[in-house]
Protein backbone atom coordinates (compact mmCIF):
# COMPACT_ATOMS: atom_id res chain seq x y z
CA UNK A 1 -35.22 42.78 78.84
CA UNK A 2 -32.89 39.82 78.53
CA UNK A 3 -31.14 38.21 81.32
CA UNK A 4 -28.23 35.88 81.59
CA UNK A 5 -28.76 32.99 83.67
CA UNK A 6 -25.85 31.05 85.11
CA UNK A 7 -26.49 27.83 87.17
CA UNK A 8 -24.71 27.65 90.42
CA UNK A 9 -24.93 25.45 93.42
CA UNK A 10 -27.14 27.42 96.44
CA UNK A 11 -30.68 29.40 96.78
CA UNK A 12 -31.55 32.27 94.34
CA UNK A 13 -34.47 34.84 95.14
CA UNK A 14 -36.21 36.51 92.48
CA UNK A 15 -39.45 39.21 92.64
CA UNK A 16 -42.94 37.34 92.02
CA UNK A 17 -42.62 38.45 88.46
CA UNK A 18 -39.22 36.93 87.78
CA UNK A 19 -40.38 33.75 89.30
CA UNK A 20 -44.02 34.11 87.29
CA UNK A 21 -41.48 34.46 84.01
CA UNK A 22 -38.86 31.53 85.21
CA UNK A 23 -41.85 29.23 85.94
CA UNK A 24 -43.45 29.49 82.21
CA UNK A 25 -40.68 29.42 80.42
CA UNK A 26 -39.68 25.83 81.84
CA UNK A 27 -42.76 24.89 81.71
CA UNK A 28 -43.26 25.41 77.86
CA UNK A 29 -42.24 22.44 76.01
CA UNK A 30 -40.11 23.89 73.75
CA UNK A 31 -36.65 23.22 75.70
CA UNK A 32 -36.08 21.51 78.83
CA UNK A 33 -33.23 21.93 80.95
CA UNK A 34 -31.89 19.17 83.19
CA UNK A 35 -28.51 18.91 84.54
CA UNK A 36 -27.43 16.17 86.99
CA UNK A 37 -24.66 15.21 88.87
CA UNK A 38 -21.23 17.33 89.09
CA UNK A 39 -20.16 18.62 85.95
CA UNK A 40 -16.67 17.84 86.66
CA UNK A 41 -17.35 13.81 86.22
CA UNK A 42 -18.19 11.67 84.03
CA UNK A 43 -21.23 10.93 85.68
CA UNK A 44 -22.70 14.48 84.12
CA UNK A 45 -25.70 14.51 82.22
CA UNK A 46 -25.92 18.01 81.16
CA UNK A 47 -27.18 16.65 78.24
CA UNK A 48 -28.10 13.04 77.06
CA UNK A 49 -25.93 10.98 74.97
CA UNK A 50 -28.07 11.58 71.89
CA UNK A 51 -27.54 15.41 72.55
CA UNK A 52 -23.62 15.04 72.87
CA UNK A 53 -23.21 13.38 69.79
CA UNK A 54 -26.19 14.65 67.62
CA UNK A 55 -25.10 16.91 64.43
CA UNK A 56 -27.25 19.92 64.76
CA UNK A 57 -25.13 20.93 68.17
CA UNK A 58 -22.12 19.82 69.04
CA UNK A 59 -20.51 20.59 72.85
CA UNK A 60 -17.00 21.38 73.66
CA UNK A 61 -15.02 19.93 76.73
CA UNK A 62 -11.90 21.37 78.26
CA UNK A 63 -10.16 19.87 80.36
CA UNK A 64 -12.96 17.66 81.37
CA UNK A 65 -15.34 19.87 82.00
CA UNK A 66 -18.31 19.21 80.26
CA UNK A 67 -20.75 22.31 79.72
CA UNK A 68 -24.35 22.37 78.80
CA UNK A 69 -26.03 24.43 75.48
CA UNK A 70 -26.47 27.75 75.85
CA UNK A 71 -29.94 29.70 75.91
CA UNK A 72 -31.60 32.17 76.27
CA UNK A 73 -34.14 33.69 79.23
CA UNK A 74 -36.56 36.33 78.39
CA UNK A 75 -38.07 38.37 80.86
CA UNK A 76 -41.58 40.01 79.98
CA UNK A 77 -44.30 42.19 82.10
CA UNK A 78 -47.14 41.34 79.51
CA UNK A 79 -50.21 39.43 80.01
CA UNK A 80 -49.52 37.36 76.74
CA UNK A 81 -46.57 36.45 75.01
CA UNK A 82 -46.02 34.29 71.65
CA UNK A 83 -43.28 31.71 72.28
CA UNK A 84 -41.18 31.02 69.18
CA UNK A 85 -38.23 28.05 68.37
CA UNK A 86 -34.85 28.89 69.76
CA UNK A 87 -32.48 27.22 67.39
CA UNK A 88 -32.32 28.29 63.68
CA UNK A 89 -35.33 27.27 61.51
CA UNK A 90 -34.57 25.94 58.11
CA UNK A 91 -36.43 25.04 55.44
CA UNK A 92 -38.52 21.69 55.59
CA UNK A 93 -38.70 21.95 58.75
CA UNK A 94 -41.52 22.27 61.06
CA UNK A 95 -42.75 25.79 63.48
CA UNK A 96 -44.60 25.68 65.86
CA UNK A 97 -45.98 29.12 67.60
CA UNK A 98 -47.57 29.27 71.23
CA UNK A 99 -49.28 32.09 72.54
CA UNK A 100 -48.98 31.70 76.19
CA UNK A 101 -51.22 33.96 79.09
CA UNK A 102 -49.70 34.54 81.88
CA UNK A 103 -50.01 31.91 85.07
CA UNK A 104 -51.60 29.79 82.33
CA UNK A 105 -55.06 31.25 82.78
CA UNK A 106 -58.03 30.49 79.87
CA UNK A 107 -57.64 32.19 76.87
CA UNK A 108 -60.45 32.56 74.56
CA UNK A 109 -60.71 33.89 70.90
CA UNK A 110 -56.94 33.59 69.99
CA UNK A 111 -55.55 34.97 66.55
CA UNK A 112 -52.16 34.60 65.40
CA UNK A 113 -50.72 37.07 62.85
CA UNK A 114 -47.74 37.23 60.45
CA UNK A 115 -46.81 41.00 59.32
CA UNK A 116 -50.13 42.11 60.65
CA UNK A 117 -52.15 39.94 59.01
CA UNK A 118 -54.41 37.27 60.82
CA UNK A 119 -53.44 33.96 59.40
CA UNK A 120 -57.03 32.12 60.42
CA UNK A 121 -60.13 32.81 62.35
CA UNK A 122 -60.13 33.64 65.98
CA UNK A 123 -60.37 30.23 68.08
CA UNK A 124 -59.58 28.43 71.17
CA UNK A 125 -56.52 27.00 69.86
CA UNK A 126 -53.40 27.82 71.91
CA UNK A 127 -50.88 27.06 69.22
CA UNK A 128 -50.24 27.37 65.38
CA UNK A 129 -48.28 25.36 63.16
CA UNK A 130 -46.40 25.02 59.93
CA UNK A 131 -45.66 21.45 59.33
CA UNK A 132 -42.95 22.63 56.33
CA UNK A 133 -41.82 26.26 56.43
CA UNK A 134 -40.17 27.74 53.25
CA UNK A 135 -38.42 31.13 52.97
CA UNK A 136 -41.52 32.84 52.40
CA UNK A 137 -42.76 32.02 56.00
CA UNK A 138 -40.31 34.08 57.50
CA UNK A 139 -42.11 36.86 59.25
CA UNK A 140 -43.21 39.07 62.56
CA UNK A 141 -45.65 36.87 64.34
CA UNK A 142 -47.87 37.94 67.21
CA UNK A 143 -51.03 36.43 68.66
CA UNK A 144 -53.72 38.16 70.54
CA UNK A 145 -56.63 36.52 72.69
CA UNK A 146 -58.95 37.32 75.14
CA UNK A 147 -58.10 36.37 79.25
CA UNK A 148 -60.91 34.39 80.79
CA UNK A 149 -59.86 34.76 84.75
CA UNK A 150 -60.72 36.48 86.55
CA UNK A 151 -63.17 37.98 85.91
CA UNK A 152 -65.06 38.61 82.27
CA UNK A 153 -61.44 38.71 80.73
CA UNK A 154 -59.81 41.64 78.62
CA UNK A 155 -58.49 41.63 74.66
CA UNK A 156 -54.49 41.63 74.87
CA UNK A 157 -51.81 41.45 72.43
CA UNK A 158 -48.44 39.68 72.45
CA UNK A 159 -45.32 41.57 70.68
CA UNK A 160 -44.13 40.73 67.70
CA UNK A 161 -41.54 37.53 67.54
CA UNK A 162 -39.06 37.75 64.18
CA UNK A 163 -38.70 34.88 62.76
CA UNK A 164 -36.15 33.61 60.16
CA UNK A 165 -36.48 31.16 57.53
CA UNK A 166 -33.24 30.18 56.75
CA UNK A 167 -32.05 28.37 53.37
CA UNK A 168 -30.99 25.02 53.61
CA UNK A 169 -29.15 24.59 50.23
CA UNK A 170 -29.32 26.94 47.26
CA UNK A 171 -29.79 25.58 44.01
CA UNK A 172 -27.07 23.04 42.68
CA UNK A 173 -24.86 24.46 39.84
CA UNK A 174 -24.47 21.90 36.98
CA UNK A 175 -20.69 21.60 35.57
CA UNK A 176 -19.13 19.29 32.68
CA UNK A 177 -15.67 17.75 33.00
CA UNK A 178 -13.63 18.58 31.35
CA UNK A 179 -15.34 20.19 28.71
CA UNK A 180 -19.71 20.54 28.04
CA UNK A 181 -18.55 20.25 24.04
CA UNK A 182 -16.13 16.69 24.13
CA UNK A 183 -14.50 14.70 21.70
CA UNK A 184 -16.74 11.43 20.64
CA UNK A 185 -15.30 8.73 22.88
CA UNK A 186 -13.33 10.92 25.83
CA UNK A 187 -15.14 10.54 29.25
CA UNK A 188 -17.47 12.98 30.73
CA UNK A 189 -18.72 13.56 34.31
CA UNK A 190 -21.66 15.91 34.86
CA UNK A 191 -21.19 17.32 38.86
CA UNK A 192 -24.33 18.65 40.63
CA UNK A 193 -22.93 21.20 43.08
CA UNK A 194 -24.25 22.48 46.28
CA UNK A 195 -23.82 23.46 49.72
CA UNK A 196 -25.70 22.65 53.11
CA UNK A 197 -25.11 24.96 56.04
CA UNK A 198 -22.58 24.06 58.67
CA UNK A 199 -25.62 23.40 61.33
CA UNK A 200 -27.22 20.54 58.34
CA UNK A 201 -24.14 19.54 57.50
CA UNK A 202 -24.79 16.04 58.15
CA UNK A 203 -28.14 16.38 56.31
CA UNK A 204 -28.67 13.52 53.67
CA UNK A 205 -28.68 15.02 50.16
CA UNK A 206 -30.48 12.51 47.04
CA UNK A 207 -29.41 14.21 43.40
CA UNK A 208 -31.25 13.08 39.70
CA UNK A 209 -29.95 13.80 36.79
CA UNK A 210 -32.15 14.04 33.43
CA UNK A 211 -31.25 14.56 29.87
CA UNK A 212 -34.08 16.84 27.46
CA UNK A 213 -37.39 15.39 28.68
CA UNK A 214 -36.22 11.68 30.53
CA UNK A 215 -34.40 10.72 33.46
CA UNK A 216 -30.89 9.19 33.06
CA UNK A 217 -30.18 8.40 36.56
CA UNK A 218 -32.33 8.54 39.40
CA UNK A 219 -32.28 9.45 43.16
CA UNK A 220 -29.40 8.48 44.67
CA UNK A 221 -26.36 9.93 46.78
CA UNK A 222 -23.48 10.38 44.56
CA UNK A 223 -23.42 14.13 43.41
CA UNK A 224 -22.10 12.79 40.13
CA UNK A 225 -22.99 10.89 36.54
CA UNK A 226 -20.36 9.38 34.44
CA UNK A 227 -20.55 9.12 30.58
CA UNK A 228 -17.37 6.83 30.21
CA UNK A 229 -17.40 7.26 26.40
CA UNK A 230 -19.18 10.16 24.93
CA UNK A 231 -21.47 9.69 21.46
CA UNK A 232 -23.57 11.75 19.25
CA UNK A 233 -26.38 10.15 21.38
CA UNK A 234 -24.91 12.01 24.61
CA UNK A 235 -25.40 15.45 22.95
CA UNK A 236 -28.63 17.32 24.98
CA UNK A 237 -29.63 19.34 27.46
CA UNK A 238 -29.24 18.34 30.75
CA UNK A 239 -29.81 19.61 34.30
CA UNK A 240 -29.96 17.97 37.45
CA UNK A 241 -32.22 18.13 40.86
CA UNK A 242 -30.81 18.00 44.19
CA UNK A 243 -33.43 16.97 47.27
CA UNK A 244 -33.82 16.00 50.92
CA UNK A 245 -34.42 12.41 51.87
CA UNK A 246 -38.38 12.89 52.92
CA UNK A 247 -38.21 15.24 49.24
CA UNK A 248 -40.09 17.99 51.40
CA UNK A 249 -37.12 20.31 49.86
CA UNK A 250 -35.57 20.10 46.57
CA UNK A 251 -34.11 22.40 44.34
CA UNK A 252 -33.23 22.31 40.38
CA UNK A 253 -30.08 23.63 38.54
CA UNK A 254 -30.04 25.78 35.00
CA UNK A 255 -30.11 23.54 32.02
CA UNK A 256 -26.30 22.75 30.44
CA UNK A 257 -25.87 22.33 26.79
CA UNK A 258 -23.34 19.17 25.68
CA UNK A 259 -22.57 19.40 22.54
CA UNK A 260 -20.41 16.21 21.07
CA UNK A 261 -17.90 16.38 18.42
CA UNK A 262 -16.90 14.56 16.06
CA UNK A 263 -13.23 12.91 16.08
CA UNK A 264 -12.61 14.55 12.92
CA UNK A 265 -13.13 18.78 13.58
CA UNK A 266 -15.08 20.50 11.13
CA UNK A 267 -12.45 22.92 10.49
CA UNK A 268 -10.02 20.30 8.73
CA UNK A 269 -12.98 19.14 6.94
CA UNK A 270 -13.78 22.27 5.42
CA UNK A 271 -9.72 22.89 4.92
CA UNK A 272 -9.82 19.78 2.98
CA UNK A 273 -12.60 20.87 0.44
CA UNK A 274 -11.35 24.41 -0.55
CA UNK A 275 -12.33 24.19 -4.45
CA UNK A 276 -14.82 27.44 -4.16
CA UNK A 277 -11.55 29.55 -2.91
CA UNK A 278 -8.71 27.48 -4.46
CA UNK A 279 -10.00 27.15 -7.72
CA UNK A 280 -8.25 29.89 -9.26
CA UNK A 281 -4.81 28.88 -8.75
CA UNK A 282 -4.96 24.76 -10.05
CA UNK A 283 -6.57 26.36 -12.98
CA UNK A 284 -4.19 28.80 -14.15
CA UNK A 285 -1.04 26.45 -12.81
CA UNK A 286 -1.64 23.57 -15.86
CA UNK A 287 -1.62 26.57 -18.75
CA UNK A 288 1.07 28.70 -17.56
CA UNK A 289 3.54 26.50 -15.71
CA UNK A 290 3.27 23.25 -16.34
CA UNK A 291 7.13 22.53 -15.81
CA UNK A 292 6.70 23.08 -11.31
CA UNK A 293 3.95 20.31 -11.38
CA UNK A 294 5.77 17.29 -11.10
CA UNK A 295 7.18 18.10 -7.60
CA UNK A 296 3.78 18.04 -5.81
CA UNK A 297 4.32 14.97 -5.79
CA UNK A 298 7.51 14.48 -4.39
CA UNK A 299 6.76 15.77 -0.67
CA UNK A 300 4.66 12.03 -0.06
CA UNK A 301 6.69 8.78 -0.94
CA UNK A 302 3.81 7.02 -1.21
CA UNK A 303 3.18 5.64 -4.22
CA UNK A 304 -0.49 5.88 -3.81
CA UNK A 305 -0.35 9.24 -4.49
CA UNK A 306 0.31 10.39 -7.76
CA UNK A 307 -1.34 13.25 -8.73
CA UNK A 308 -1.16 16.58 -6.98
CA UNK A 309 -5.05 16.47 -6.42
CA UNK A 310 -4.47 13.44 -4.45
CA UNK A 311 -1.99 14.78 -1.77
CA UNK A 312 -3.56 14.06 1.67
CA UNK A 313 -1.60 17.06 3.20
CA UNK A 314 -3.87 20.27 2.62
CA UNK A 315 -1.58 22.41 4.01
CA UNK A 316 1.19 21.40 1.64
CA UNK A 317 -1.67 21.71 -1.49
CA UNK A 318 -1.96 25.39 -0.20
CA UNK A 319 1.62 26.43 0.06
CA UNK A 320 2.08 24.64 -3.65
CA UNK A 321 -0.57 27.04 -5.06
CA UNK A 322 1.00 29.60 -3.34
CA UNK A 323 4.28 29.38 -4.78
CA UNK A 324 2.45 29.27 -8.10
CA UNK A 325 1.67 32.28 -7.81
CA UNK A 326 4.86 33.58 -6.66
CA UNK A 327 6.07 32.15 -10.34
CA UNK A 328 3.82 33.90 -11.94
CA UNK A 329 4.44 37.19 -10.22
CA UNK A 330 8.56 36.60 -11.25
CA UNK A 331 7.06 35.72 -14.95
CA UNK A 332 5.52 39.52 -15.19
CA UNK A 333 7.99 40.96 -13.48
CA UNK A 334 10.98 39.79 -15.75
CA UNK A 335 8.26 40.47 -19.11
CA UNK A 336 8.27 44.01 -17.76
CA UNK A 337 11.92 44.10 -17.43
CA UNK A 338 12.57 42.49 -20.39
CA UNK A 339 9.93 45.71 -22.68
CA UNK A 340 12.40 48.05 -20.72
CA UNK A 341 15.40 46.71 -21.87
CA UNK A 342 14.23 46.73 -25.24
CA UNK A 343 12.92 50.47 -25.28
CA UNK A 344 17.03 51.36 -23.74
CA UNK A 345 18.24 49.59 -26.39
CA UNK A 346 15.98 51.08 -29.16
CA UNK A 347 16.90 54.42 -27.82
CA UNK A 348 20.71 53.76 -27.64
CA UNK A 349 20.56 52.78 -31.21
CA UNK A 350 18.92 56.21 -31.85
CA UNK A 351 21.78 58.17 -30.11
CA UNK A 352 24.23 56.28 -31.95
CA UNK A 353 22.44 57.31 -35.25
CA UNK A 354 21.79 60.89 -34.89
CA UNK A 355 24.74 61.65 -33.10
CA UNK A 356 27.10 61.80 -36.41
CA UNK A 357 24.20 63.74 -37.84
CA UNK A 358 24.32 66.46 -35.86
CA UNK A 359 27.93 66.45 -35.23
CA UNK A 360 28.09 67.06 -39.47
């Protein structure tokens, strides 16, 4: 059963049980709740100065009002109960568990379990703890020990707690700008991307970046590493690691392939050597047309070019040969045209002849 608890000036009266209930839970040193002075000043201290301005929690005034954090007060009729944390739990950080009897009496033979599963031997030890939780922690925990007054004591059981383990960051994301595959010489800055939770957000984050099987820049705060002027040498796999001051939790991104190209593409380089695919057209051009080759050379006034297999422009080679071949086409065509012409006028001839013939 939960109850909400609202602190007012004057006397309150609660059932032995409520009080029994009140008086452990501010008693356990988990939280402590202090609040002195009217709230309505600025002589308040709801909460210390450290509190007020500390990152994890952060309190709200209106109209100068100043009002405490909130919790929460949990009323139960067992014997034992297993007190947990009340703000989130993240990980790196530390959990502790206490498995409290009620009125404080002796406990003997305690055992704390996670998803019904003892985590240690029974032992006098009030309280478990995890000095760096990770995800996998997350869990019900319960504790059970044996009461020691009065009398020879009784086995009890706590219920179960659920506990949490939230993630502090999730793994950084790697990213090349503006391209994983630049031009030798253009700039390049590798990003390691990630995001803390709004409650960590002023959580210290240290990132590394490495390159195949080295480190090319170590620990330090700037989410970023510049290659002002890309190489060959720059070309690797890289991947960077982002981590928490104490390192306690760090996480790696995916490996990112850069790739650096040359200034020169490899597509004009192999448009530049076409003599597998061209060949057939400068070979038939010197045999059957050699009147069309002197104006290759014309498109480039330079004078260091003078033959047609010197023209730097590929793309003008390529539409030379093709008009070549266009020549050629018009050559065959008017050869055909020219065997019809002579077959009309053989057969005109004919006409001509036989026609008298006939007519006699």
């Amino acid at each position: 059963m939960r109850l909400g608890c609202v602190l007012t000036a004057g006397v309150l009266y609660f059932s032995p049980t409520v009080l029994w209930a009140a008086q452990m839970l501010l008693a356990a040193p988990f939280e402590t709740l202090q609040c002195e002075g009217p709230v309505s000043t600025q002589d308040s201290s709801c909460d210390t100065q450290e509190d007020l301005m500390g990152p994890r929690e952060v309190d709200f005034q209106v109209k100068g009002y100043t009002f405490s954090k909130p919790f929460h007060l949990i009323v139960s009729y067992d014997w034992l109960i297993l007190q947990g944390p009340v703000s989130p739990i993240f990980e790196g950080d530390p959990l502790t568990l206490r498995c409290q009897a009620w009125q404080d009496w002796p406990l003997a033979q305690v055992t704390f379990y996670r998803d019904g599963s003892a985590m240690g031997p029974p032992g006098p030890n009030r309280e478990f703890s995890i000095a760096v939780v990770q995800e996998t922690d997350s869990g019900h925990y319960h504790c059970s020990g044996i009461l020691r007054s009065p009398g020879p004591g009784s086995p009890e059981t706590a219920s179960s707690v659920a506990i949490k383990i939230q993630e502090l960051f999730p793994a950084p994301l790697l990213r090349a700008t503006p391209s994983a595959e630049p031009r030798e010489g253009d700039p390049v800055t590798l990003s390691c991307q990630t995001k803390l939770p709004l409650q960590r957000s002023t959580t210290r984050l240290f990132f590394s970046f490495y390159k195949d099987s080295r480190t090319v820049r170590s620990r330090g705060l700037s989410p970023e590493f510049q290659i002002p002027t890309a190489s060959k040498a720059h070309s690797g796999s890289y991947w960077c690691e982002a981590a928490t001051e104490d390192n306690q939790v760090w996480k790696q991104s995916s490996k990112l392939e850069i790739r650096v190209q040359s200034p020169s593409s490899s597509t004009s380089s192999r448009t530049l050597n076409p003599a597998p695919q061209k060949s057939p057209v400068p070979e038939s051009t010197p045999t059957a047309f050699p009147g069309p080759q002197p104006p290759l050379s014309t498109p480039s006034k330079n004078p260091g070019f003078s033959s047609p297999l010197q023209v730097p422009d590929p793309h003008l080679y390529h539409q030379m040969g093709i008009l070549l071949k266009q020549m050629q086409d018009m050559r065959a065509l008017l050869g055909h045209l020219v065997m019809e012409l002579r077959d009309l006028s053989v057969r005109l001839k004919l006409e001509t002849i036989k026609g008298p013939v006939e007519y006699e």
